[in-house]
Protein backbone atom coordinates (compact mmCIF):
# COMPACT_ATOMS: atom_id res chain seq x y z
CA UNK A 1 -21.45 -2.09 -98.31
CA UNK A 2 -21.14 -1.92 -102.23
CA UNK A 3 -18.31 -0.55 -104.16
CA UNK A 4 -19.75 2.63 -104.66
CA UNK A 5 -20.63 3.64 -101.09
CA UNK A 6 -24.27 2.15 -100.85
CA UNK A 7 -26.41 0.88 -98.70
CA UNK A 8 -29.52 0.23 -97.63
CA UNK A 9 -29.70 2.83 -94.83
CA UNK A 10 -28.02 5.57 -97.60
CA UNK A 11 -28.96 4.37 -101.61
CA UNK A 12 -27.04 6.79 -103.02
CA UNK A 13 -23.21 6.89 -103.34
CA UNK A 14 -21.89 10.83 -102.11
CA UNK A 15 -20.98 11.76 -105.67
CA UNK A 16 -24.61 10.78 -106.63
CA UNK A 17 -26.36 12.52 -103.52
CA UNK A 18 -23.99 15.86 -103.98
CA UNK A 19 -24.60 15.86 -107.57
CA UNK A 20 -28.41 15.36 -107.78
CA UNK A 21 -28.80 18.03 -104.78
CA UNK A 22 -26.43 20.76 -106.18
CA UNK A 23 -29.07 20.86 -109.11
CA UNK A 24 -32.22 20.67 -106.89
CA UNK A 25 -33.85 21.01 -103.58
CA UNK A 26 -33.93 18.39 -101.33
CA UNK A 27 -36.66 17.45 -99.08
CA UNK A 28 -36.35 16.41 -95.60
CA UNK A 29 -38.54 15.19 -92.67
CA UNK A 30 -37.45 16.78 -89.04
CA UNK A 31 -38.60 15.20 -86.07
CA UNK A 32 -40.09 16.43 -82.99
CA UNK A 33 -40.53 14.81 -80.21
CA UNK A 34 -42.24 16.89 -76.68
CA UNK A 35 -42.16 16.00 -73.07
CA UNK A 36 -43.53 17.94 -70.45
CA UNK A 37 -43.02 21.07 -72.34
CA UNK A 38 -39.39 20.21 -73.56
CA UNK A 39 -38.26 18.85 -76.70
CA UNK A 40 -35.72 16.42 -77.54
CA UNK A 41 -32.73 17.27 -79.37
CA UNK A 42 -29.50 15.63 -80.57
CA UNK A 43 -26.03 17.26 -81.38
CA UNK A 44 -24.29 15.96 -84.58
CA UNK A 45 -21.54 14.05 -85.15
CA UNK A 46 -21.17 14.19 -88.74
CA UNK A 47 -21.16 17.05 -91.28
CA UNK A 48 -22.97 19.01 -92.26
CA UNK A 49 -23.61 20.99 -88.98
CA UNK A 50 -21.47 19.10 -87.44
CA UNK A 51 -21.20 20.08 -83.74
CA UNK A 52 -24.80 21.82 -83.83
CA UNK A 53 -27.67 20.83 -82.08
CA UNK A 54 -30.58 19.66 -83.75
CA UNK A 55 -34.00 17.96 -84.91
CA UNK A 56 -32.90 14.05 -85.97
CA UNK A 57 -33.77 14.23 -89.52
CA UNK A 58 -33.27 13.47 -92.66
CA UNK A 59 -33.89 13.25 -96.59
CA UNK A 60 -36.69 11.57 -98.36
CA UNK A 61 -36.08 9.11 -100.60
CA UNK A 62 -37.91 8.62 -104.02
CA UNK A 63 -41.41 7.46 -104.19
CA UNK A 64 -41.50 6.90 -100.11
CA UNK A 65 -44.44 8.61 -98.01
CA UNK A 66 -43.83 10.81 -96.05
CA UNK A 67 -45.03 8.91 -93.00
CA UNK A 68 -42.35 6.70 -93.77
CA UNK A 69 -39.76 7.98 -93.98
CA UNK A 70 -40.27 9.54 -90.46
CA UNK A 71 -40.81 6.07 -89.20
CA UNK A 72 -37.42 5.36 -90.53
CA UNK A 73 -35.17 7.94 -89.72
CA UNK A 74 -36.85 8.17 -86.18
CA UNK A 75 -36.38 4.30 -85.84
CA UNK A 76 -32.49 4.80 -87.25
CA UNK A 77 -31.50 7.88 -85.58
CA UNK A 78 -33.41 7.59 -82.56
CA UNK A 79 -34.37 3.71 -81.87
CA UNK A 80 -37.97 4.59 -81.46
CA UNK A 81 -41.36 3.08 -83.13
CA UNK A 82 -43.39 5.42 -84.17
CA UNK A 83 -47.20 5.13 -83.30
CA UNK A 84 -48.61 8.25 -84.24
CA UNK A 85 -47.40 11.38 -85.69
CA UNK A 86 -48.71 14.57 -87.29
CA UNK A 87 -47.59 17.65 -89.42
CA UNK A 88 -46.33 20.95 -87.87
CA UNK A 89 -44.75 22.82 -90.11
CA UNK A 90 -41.67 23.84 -92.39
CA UNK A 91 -38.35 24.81 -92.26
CA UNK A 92 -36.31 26.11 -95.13
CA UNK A 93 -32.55 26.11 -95.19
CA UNK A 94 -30.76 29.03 -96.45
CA UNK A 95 -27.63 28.38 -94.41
CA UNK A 96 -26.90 25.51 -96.49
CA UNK A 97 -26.83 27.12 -99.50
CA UNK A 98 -25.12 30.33 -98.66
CA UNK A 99 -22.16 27.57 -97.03
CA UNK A 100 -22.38 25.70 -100.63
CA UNK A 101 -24.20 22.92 -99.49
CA UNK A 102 -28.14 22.18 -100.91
CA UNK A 103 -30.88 23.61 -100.51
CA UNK A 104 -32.90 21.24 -98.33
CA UNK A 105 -36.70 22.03 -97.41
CA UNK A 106 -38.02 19.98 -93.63
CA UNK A 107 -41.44 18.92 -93.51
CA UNK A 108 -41.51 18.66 -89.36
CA UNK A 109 -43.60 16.30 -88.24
CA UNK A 110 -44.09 15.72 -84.06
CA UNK A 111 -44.41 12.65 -82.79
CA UNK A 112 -47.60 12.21 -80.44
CA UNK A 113 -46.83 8.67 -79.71
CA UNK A 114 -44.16 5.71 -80.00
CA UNK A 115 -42.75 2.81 -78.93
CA UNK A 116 -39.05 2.26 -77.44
CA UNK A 117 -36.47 4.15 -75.26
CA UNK A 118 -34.51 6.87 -77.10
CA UNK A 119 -31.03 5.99 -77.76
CA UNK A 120 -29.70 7.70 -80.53
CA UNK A 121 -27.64 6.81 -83.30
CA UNK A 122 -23.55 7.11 -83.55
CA UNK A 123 -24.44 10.33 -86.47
CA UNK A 124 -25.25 12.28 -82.51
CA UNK A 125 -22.47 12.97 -80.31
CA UNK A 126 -25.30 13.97 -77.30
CA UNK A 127 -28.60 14.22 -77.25
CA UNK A 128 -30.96 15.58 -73.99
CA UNK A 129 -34.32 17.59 -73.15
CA UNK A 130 -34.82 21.41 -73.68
CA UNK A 131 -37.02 24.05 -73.15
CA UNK A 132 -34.43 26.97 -73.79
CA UNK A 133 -32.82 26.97 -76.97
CA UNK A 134 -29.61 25.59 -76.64
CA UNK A 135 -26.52 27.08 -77.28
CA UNK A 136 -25.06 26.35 -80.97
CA UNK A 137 -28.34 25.25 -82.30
CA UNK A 138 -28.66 24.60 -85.87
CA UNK A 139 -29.45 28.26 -87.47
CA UNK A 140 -32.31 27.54 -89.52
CA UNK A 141 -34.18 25.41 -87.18
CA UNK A 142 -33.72 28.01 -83.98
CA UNK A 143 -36.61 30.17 -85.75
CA UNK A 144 -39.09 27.43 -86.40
CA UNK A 145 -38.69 26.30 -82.99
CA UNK A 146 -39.05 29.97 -80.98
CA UNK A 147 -42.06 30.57 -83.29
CA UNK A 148 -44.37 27.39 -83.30
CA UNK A 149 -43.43 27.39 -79.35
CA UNK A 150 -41.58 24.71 -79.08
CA UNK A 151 -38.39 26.32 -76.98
CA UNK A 152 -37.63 29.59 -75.59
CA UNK A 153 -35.12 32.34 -76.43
């Protein structure tokens, strides 16, 4: 890893990512992912939300499609190819601003088809099937997912 805390996987040092994103939104792909009628969900390891369950996800980078960069955080954070995929939605972040955070904005996109066995990355500390909504989900995301269907209260 450089001097400056970059990488590959993460091309901006902290200082850089918190700076950039404390002036303006940040977008995000979320990832859904359905199996007779449950979705999959993983419970973070890392801040922010640490603790919470949640879609895998993450932010955008400059100049990549957005069919990309679903490819990749699915293939990082979950270990999976993705084959197919399309568009369901938004979800808008409030909680992270109102904690002092960003203000992130998650195109969702579910994935209809892939390649691989899940095994998620070390940024989940668990990871299973629901159809309820679990217990300490992440607050913005437990709305999208009661309306579009997805889980129950």
């Amino acid at each position: 890893m450089a001097k400056d805390n970059r990488s590959l996987d993460y091309p901006l040092s902290k200082q850089e990512f918190d700076y950039i994103y404390s002036k303006v939104p940040r977008l995000t792909v979320e990832v859904v992912i359905r199996k007779d009628g449950a979705i999959y969900l993983t419970k973070r390891a890392i801040e922010p939300c640490k603790g919470q369950w949640h879609l895998p996800g993450g932010t955008v980078r400059f100049a990549e499609p957005l069919t990309d960069a679903v490819k990749r955080i699915a293939k990082r954070e979950l270990g999976i190819i993705v084959k197919q995929l399309k568009n369901s939605g938004y979800i808008e972040y409030p909680s992270h601003y109102l904690k002092g955070l960003d203000t992130p904005v998650g195109l969702v996109f579910e994935i209809e088809s892939y390649e691989g066995n899940l095994e998620p990355d070390d940024e989940s500390v668990d990871s299973g099937w629901f159809k309820k909504l679990p217990k300490g989900m992440h607050a913005d995301q437990d709305r999208f997912l009661l309306d579009k269907g997805y889980l129950s209260a």
